[in-house]
PDBML (XML) file of the C-alpha atoms, coordinates in Angstrom:
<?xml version="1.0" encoding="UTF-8" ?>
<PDBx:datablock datablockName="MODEL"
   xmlns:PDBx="http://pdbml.pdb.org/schema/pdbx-v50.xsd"
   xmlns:xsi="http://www.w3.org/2001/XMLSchema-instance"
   xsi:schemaLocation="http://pdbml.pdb.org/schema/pdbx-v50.xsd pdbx-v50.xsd">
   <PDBx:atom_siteCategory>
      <PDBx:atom_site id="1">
         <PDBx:B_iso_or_equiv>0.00</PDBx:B_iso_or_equiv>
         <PDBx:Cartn_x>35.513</PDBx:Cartn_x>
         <PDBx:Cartn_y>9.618</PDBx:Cartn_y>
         <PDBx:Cartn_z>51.887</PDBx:Cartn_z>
         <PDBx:auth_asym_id>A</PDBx:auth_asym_id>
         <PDBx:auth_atom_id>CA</PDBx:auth_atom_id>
         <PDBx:auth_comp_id>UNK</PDBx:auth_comp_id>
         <PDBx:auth_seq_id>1</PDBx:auth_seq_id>
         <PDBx:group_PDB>ATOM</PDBx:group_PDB>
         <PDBx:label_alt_id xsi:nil="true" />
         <PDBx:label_asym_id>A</PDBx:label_asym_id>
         <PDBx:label_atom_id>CA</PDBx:label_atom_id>
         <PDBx:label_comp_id>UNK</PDBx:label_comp_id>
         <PDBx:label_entity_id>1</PDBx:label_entity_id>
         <PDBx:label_seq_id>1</PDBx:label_seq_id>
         <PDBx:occupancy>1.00</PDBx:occupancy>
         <PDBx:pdbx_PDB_model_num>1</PDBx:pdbx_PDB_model_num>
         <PDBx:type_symbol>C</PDBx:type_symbol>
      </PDBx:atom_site>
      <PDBx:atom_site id="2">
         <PDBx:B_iso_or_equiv>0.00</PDBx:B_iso_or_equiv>
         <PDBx:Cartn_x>38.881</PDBx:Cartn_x>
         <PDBx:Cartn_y>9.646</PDBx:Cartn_y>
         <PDBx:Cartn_z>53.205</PDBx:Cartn_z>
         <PDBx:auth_asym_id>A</PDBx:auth_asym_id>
         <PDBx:auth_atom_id>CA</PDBx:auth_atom_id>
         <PDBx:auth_comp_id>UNK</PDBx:auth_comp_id>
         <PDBx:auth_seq_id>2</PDBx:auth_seq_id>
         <PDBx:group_PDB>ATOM</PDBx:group_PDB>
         <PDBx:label_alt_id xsi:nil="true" />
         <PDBx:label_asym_id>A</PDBx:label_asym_id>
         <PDBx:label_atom_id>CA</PDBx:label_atom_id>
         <PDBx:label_comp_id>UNK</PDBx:label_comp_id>
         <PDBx:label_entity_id>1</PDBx:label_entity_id>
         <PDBx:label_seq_id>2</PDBx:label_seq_id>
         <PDBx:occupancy>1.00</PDBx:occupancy>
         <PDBx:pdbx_PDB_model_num>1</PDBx:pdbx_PDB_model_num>
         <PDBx:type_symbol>C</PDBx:type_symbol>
      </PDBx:atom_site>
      <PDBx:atom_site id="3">
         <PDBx:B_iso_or_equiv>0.00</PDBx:B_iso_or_equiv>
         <PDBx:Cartn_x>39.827</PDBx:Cartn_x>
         <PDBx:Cartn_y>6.291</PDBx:Cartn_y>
         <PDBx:Cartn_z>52.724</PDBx:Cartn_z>
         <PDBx:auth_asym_id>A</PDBx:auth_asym_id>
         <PDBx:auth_atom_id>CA</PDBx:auth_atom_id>
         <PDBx:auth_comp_id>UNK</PDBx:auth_comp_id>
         <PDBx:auth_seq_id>3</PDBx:auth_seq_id>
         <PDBx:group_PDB>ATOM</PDBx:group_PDB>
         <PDBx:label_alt_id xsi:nil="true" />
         <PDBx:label_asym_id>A</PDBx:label_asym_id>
         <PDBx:label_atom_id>CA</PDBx:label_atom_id>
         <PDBx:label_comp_id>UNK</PDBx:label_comp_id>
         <PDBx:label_entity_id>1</PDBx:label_entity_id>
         <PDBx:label_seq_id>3</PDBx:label_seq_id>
         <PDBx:occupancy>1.00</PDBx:occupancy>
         <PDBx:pdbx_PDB_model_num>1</PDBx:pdbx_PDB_model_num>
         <PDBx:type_symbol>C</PDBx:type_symbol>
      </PDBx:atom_site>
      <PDBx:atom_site id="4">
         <PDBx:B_iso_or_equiv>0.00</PDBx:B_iso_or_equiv>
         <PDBx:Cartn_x>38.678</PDBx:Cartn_x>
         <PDBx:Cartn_y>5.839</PDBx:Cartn_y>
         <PDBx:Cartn_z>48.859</PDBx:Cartn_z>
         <PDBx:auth_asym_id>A</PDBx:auth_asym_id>
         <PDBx:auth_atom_id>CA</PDBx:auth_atom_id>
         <PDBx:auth_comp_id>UNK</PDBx:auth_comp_id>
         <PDBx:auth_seq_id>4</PDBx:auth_seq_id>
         <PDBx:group_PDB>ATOM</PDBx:group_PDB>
         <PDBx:label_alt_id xsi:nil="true" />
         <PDBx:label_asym_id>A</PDBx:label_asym_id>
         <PDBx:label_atom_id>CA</PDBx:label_atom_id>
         <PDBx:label_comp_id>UNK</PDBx:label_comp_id>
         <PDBx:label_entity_id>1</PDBx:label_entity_id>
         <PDBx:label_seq_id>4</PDBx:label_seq_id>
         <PDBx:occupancy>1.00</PDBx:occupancy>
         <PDBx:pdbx_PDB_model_num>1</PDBx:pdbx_PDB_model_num>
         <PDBx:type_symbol>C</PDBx:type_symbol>
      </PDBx:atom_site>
      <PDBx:atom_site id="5">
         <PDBx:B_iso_or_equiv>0.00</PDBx:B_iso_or_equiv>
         <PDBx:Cartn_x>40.130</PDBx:Cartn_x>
         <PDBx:Cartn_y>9.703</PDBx:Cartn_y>
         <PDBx:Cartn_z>47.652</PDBx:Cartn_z>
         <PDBx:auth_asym_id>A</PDBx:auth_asym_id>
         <PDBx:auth_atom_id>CA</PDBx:auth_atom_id>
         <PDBx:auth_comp_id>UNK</PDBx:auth_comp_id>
         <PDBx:auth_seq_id>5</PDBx:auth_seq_id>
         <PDBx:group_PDB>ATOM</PDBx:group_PDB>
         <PDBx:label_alt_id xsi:nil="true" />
         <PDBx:label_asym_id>A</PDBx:label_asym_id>
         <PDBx:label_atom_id>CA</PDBx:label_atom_id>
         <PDBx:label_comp_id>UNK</PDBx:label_comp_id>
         <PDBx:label_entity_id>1</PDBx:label_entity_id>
         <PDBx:label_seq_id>5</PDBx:label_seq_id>
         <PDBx:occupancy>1.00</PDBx:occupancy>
         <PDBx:pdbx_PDB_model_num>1</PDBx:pdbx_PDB_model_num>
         <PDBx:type_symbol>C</PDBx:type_symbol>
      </PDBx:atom_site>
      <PDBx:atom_site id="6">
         <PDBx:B_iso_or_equiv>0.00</PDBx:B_iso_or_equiv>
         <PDBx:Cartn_x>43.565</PDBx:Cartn_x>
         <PDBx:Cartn_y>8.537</PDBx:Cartn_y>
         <PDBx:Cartn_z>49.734</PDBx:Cartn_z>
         <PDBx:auth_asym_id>A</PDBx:auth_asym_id>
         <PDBx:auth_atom_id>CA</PDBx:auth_atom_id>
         <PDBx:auth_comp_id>UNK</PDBx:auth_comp_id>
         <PDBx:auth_seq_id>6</PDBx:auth_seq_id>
         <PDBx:group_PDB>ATOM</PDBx:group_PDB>
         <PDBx:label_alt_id xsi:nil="true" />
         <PDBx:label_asym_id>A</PDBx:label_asym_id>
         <PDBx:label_atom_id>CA</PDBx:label_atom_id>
         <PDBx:label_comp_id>UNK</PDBx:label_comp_id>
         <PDBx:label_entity_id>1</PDBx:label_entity_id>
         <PDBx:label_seq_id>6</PDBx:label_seq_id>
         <PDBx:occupancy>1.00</PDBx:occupancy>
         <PDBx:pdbx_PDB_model_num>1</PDBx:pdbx_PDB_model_num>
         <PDBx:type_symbol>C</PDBx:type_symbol>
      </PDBx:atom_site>
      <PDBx:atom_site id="7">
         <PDBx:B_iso_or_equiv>0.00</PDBx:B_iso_or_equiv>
         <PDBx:Cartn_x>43.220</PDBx:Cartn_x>
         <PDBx:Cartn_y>5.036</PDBx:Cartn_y>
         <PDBx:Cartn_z>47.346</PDBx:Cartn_z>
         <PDBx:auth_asym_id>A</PDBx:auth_asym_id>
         <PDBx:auth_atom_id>CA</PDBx:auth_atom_id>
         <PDBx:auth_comp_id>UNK</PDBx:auth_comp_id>
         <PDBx:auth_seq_id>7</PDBx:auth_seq_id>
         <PDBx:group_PDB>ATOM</PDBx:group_PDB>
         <PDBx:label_alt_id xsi:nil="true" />
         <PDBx:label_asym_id>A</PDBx:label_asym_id>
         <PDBx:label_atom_id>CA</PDBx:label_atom_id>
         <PDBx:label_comp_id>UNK</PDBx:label_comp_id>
         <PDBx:label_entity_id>1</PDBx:label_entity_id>
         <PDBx:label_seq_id>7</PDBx:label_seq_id>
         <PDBx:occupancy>1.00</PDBx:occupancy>
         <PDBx:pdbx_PDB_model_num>1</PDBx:pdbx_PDB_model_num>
         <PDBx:type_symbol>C</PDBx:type_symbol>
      </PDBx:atom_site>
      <PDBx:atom_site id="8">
         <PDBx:B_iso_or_equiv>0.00</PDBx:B_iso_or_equiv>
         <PDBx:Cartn_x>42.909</PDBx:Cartn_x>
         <PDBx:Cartn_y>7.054</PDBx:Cartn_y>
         <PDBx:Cartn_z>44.533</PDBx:Cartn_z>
         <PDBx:auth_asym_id>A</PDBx:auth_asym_id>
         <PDBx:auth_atom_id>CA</PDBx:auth_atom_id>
         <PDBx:auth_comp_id>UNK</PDBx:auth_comp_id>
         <PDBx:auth_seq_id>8</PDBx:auth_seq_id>
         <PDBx:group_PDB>ATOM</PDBx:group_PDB>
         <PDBx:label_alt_id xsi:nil="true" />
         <PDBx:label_asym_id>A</PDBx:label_asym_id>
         <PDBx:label_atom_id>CA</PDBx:label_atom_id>
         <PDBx:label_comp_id>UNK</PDBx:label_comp_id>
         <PDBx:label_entity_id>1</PDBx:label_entity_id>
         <PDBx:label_seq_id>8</PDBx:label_seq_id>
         <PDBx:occupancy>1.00</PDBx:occupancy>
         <PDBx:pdbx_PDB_model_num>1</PDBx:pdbx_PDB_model_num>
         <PDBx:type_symbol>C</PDBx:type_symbol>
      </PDBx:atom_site>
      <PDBx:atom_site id="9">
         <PDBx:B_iso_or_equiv>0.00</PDBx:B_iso_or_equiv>
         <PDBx:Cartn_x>45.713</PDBx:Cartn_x>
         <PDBx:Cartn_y>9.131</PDBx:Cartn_y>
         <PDBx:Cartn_z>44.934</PDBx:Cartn_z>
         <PDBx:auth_asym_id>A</PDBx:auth_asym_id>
         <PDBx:auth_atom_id>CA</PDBx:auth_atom_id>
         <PDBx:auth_comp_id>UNK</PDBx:auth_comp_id>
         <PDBx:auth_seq_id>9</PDBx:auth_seq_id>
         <PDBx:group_PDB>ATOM</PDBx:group_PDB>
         <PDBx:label_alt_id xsi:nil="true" />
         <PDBx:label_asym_id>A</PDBx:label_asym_id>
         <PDBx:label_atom_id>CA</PDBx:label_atom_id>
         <PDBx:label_comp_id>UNK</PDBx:label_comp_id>
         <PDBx:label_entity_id>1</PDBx:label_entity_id>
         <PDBx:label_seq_id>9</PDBx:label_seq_id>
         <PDBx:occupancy>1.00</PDBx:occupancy>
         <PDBx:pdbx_PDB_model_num>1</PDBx:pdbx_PDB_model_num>
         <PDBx:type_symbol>C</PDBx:type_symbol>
      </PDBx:atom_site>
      <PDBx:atom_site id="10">
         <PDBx:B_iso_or_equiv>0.00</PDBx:B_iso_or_equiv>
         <PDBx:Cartn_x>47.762</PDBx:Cartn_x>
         <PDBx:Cartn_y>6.149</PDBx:Cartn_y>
         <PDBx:Cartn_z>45.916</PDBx:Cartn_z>
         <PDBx:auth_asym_id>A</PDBx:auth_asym_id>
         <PDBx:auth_atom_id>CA</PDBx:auth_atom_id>
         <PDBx:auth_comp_id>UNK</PDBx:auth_comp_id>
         <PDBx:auth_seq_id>10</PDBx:auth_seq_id>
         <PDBx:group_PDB>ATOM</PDBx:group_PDB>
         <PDBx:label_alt_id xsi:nil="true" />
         <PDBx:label_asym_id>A</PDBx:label_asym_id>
         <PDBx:label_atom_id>CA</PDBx:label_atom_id>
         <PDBx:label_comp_id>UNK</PDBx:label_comp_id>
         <PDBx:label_entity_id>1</PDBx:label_entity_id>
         <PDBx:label_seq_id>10</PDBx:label_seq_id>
         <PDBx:occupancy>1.00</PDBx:occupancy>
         <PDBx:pdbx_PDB_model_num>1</PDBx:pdbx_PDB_model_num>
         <PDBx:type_symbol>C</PDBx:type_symbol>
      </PDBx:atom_site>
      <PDBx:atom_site id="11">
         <PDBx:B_iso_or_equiv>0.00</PDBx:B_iso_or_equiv>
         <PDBx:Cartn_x>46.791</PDBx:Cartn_x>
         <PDBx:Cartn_y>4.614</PDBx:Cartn_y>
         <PDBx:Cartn_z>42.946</PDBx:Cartn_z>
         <PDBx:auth_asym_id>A</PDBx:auth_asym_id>
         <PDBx:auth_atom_id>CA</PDBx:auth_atom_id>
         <PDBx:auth_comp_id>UNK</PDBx:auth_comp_id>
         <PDBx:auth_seq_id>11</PDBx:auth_seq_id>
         <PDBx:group_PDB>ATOM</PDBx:group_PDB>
         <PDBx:label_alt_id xsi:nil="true" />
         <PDBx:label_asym_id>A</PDBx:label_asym_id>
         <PDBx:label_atom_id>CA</PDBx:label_atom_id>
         <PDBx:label_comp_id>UNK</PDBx:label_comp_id>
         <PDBx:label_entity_id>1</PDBx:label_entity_id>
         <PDBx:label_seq_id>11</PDBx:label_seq_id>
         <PDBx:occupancy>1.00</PDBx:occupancy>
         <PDBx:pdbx_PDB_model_num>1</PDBx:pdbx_PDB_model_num>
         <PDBx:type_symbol>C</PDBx:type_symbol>
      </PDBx:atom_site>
      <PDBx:atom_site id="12">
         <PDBx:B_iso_or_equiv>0.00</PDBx:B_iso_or_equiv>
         <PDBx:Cartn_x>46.625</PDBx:Cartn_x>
         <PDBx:Cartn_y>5.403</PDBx:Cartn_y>
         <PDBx:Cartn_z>39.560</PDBx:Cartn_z>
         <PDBx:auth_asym_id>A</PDBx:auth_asym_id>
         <PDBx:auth_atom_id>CA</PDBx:auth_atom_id>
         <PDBx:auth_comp_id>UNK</PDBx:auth_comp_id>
         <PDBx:auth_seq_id>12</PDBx:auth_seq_id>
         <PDBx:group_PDB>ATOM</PDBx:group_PDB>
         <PDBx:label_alt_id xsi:nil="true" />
         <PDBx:label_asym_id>A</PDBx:label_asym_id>
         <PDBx:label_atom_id>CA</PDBx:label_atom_id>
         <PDBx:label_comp_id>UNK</PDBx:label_comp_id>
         <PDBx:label_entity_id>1</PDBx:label_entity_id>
         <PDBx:label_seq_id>12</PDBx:label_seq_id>
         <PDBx:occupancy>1.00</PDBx:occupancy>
         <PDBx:pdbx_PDB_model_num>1</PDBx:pdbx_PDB_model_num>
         <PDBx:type_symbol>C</PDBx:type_symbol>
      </PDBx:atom_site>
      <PDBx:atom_site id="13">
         <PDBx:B_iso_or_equiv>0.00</PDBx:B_iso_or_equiv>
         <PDBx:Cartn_x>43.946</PDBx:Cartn_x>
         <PDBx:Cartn_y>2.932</PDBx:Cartn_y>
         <PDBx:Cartn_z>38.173</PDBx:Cartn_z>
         <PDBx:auth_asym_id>A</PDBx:auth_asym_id>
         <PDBx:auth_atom_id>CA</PDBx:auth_atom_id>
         <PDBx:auth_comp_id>UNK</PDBx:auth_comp_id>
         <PDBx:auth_seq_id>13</PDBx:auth_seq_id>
         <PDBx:group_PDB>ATOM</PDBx:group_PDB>
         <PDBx:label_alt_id xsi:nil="true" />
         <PDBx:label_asym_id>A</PDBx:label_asym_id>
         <PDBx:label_atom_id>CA</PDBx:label_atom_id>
         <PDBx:label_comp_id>UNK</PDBx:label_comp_id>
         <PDBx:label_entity_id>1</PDBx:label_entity_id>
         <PDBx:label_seq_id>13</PDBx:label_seq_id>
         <PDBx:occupancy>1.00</PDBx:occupancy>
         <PDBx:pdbx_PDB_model_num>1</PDBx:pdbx_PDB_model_num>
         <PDBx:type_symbol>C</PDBx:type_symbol>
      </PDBx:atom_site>
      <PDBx:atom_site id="14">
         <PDBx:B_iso_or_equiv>0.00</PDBx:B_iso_or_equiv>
         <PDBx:Cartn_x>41.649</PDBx:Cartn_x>
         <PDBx:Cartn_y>3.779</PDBx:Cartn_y>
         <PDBx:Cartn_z>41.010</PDBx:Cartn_z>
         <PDBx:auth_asym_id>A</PDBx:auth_asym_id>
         <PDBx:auth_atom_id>CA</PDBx:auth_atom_id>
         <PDBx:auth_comp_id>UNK</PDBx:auth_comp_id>
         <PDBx:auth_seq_id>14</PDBx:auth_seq_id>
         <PDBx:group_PDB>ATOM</PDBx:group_PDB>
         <PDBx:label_alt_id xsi:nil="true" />
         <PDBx:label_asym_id>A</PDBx:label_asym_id>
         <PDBx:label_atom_id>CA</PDBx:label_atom_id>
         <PDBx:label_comp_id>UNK</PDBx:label_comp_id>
         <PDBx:label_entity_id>1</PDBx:label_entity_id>
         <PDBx:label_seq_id>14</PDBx:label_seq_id>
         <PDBx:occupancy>1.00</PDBx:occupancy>
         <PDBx:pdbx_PDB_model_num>1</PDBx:pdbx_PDB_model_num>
         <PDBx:type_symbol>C</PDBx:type_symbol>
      </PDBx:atom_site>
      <PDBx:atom_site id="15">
         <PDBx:B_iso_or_equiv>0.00</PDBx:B_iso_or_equiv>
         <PDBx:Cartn_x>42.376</PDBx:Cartn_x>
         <PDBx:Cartn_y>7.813</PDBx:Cartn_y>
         <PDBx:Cartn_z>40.013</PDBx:Cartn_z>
         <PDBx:auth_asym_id>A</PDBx:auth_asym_id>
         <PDBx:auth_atom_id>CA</PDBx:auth_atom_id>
         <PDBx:auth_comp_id>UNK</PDBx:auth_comp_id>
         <PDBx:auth_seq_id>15</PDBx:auth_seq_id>
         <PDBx:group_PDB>ATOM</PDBx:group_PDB>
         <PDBx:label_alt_id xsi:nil="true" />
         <PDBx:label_asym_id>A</PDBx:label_asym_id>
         <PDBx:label_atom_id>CA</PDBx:label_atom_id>
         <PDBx:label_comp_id>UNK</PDBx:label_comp_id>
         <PDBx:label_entity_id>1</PDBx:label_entity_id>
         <PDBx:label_seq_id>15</PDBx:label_seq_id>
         <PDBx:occupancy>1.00</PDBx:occupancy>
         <PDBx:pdbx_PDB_model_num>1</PDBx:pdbx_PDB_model_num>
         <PDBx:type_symbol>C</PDBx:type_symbol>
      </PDBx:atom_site>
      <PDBx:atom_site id="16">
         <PDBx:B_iso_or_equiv>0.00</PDBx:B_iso_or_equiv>
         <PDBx:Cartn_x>41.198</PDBx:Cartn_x>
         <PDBx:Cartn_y>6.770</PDBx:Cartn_y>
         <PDBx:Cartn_z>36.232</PDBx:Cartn_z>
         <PDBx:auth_asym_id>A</PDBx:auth_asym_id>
         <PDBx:auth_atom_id>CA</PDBx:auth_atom_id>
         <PDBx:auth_comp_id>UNK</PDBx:auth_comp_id>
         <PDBx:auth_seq_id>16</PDBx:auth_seq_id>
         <PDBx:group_PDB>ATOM</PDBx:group_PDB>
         <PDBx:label_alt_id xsi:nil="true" />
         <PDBx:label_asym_id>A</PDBx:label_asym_id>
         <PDBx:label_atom_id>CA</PDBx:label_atom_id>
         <PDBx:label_comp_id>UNK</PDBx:label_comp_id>
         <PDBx:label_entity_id>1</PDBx:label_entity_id>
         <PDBx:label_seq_id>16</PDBx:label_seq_id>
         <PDBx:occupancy>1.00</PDBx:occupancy>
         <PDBx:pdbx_PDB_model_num>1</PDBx:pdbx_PDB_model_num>
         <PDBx:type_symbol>C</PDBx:type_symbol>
      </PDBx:atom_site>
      <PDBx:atom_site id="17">
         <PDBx:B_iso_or_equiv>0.00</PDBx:B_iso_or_equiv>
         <PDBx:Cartn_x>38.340</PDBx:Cartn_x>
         <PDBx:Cartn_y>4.920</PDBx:Cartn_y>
         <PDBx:Cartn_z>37.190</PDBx:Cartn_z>
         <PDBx:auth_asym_id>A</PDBx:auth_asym_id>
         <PDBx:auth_atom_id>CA</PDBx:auth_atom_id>
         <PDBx:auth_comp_id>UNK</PDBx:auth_comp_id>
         <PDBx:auth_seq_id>17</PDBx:auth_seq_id>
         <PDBx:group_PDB>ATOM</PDBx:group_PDB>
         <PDBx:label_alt_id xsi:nil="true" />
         <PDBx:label_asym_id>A</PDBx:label_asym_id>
         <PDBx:label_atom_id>CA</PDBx:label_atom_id>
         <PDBx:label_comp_id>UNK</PDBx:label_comp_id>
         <PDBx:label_entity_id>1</PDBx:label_entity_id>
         <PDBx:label_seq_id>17</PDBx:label_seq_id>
         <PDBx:occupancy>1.00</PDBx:occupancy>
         <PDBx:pdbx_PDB_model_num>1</PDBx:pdbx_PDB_model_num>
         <PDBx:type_symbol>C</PDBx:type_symbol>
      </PDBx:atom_site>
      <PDBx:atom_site id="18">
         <PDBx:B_iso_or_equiv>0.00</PDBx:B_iso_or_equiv>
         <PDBx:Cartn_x>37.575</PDBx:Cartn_x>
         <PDBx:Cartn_y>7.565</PDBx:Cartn_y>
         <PDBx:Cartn_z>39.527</PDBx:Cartn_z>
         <PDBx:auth_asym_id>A</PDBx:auth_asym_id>
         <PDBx:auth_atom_id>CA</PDBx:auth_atom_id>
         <PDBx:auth_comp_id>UNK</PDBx:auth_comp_id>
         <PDBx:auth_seq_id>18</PDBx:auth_seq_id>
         <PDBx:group_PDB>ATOM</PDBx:group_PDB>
         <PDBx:label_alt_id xsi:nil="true" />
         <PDBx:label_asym_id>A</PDBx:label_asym_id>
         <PDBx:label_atom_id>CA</PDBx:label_atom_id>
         <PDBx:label_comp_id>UNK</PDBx:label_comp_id>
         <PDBx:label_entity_id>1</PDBx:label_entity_id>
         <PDBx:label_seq_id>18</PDBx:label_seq_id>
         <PDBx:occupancy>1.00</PDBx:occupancy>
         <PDBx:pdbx_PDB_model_num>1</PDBx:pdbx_PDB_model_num>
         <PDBx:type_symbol>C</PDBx:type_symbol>
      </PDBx:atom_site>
      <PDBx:atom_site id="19">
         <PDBx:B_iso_or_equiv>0.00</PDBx:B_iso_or_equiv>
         <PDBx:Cartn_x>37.492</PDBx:Cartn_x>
         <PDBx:Cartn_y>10.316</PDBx:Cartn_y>
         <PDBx:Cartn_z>36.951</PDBx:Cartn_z>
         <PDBx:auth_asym_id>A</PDBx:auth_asym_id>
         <PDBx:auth_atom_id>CA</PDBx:auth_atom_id>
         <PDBx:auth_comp_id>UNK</PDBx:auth_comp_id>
         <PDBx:auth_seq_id>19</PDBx:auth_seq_id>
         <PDBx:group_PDB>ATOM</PDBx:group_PDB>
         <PDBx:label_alt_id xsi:nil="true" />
         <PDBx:label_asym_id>A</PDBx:label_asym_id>
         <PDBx:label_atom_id>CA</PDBx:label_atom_id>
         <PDBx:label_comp_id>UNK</PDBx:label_comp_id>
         <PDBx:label_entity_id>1</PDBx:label_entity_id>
         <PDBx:label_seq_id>19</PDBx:label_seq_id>
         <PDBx:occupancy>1.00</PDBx:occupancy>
         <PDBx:pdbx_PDB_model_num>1</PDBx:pdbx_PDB_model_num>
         <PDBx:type_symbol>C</PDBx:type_symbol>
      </PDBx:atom_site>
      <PDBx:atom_site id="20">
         <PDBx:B_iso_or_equiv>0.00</PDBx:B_iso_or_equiv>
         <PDBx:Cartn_x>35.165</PDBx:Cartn_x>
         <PDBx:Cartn_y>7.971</PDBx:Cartn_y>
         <PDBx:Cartn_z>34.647</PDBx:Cartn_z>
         <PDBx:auth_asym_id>A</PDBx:auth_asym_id>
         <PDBx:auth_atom_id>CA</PDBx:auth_atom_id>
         <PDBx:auth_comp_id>UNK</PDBx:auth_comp_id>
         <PDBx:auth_seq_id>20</PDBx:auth_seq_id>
         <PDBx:group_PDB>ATOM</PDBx:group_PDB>
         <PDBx:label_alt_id xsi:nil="true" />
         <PDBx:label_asym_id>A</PDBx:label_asym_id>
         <PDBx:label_atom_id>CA</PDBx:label_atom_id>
         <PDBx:label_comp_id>UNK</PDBx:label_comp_id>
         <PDBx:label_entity_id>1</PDBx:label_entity_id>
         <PDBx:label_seq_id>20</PDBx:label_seq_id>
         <PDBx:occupancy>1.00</PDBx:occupancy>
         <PDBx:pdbx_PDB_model_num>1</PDBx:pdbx_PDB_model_num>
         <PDBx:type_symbol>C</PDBx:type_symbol>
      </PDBx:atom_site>
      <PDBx:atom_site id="21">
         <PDBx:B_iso_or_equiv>0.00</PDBx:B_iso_or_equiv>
         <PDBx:Cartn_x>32.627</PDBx:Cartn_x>
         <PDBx:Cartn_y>7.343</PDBx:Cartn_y>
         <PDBx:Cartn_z>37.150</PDBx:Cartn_z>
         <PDBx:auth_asym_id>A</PDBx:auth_asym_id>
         <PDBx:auth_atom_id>CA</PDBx:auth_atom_id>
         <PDBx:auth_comp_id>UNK</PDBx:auth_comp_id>
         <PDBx:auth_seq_id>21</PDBx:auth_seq_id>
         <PDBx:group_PDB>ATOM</PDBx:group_PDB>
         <PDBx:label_alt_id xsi:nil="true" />
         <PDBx:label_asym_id>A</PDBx:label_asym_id>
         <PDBx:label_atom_id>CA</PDBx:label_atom_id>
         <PDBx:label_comp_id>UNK</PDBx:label_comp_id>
         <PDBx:label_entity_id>1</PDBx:label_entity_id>
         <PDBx:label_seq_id>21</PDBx:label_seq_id>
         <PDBx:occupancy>1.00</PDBx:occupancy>
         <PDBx:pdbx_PDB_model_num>1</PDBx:pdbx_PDB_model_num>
         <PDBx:type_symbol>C</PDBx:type_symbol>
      </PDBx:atom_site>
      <PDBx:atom_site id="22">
         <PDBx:B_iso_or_equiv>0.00</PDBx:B_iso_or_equiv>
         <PDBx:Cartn_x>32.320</PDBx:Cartn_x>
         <PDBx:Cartn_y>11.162</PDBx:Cartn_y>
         <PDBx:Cartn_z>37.680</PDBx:Cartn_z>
         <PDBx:auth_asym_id>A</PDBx:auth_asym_id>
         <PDBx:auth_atom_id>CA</PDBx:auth_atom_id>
         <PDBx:auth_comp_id>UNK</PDBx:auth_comp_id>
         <PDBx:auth_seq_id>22</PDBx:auth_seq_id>
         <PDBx:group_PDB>ATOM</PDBx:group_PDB>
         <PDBx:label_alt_id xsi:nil="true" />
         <PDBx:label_asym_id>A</PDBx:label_asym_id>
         <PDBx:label_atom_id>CA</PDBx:label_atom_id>
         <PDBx:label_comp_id>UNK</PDBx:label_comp_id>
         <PDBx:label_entity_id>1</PDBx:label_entity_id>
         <PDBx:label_seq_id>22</PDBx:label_seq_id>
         <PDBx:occupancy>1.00</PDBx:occupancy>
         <PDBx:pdbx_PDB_model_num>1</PDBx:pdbx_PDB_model_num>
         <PDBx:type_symbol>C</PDBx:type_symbol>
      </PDBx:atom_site>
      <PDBx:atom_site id="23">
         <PDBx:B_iso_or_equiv>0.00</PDBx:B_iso_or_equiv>
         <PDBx:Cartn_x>32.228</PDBx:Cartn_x>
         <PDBx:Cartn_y>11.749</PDBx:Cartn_y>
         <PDBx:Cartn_z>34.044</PDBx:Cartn_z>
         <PDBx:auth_asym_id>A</PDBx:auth_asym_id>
         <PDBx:auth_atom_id>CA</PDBx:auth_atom_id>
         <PDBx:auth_comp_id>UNK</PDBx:auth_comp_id>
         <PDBx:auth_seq_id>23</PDBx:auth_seq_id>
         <PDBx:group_PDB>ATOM</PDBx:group_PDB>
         <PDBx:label_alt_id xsi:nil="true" />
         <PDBx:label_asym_id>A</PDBx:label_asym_id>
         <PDBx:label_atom_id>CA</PDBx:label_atom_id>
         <PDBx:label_comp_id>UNK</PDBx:label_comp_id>
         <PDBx:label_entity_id>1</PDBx:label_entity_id>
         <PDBx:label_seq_id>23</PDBx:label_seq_id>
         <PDBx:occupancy>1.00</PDBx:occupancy>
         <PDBx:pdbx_PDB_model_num>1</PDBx:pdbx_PDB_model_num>
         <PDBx:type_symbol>C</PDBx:type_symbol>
      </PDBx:atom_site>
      <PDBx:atom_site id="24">
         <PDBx:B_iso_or_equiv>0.00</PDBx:B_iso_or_equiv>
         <PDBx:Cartn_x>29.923</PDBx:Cartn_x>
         <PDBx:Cartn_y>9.043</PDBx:Cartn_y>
         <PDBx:Cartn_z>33.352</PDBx:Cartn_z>
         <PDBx:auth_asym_id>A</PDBx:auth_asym_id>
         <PDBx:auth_atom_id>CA</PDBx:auth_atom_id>
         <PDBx:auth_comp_id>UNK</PDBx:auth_comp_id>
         <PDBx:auth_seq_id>24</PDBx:auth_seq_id>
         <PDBx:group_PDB>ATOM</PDBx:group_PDB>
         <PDBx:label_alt_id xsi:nil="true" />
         <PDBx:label_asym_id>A</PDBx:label_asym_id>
         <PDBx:label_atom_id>CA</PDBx:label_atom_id>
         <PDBx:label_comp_id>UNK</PDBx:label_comp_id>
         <PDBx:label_entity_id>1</PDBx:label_entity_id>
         <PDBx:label_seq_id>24</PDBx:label_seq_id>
         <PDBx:occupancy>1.00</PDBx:occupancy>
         <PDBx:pdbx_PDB_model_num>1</PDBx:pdbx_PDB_model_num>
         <PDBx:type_symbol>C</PDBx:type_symbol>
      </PDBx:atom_site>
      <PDBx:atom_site id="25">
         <PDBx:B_iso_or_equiv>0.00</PDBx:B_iso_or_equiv>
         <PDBx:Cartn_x>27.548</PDBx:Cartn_x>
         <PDBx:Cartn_y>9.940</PDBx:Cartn_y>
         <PDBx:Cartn_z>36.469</PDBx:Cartn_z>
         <PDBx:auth_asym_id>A</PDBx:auth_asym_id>
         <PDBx:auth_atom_id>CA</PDBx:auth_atom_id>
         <PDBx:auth_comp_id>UNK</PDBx:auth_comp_id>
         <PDBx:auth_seq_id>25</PDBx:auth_seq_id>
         <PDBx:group_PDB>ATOM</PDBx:group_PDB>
         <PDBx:label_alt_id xsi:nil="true" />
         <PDBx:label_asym_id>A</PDBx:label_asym_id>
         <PDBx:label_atom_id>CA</PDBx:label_atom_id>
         <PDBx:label_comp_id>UNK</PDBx:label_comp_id>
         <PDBx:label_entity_id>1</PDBx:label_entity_id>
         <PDBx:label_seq_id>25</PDBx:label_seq_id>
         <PDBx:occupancy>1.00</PDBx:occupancy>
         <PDBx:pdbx_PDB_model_num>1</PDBx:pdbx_PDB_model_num>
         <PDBx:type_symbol>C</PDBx:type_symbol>
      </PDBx:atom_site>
   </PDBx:atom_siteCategory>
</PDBx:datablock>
């Protein structure tokens, strides 16, 4: 969704936990 991939990119905890959840999923 635009507004939580923007807040990842914007922020770098939200890109890590981002990439975990993927991961983990």
């Amino acid at each position: 969704l635009p507004g939580a991939y923007d807040l990842a990119m914007f922020d770098h905890d939200y890109h890590v936990l981002e990439h975990v959840l993927f991961m983990g999923s």
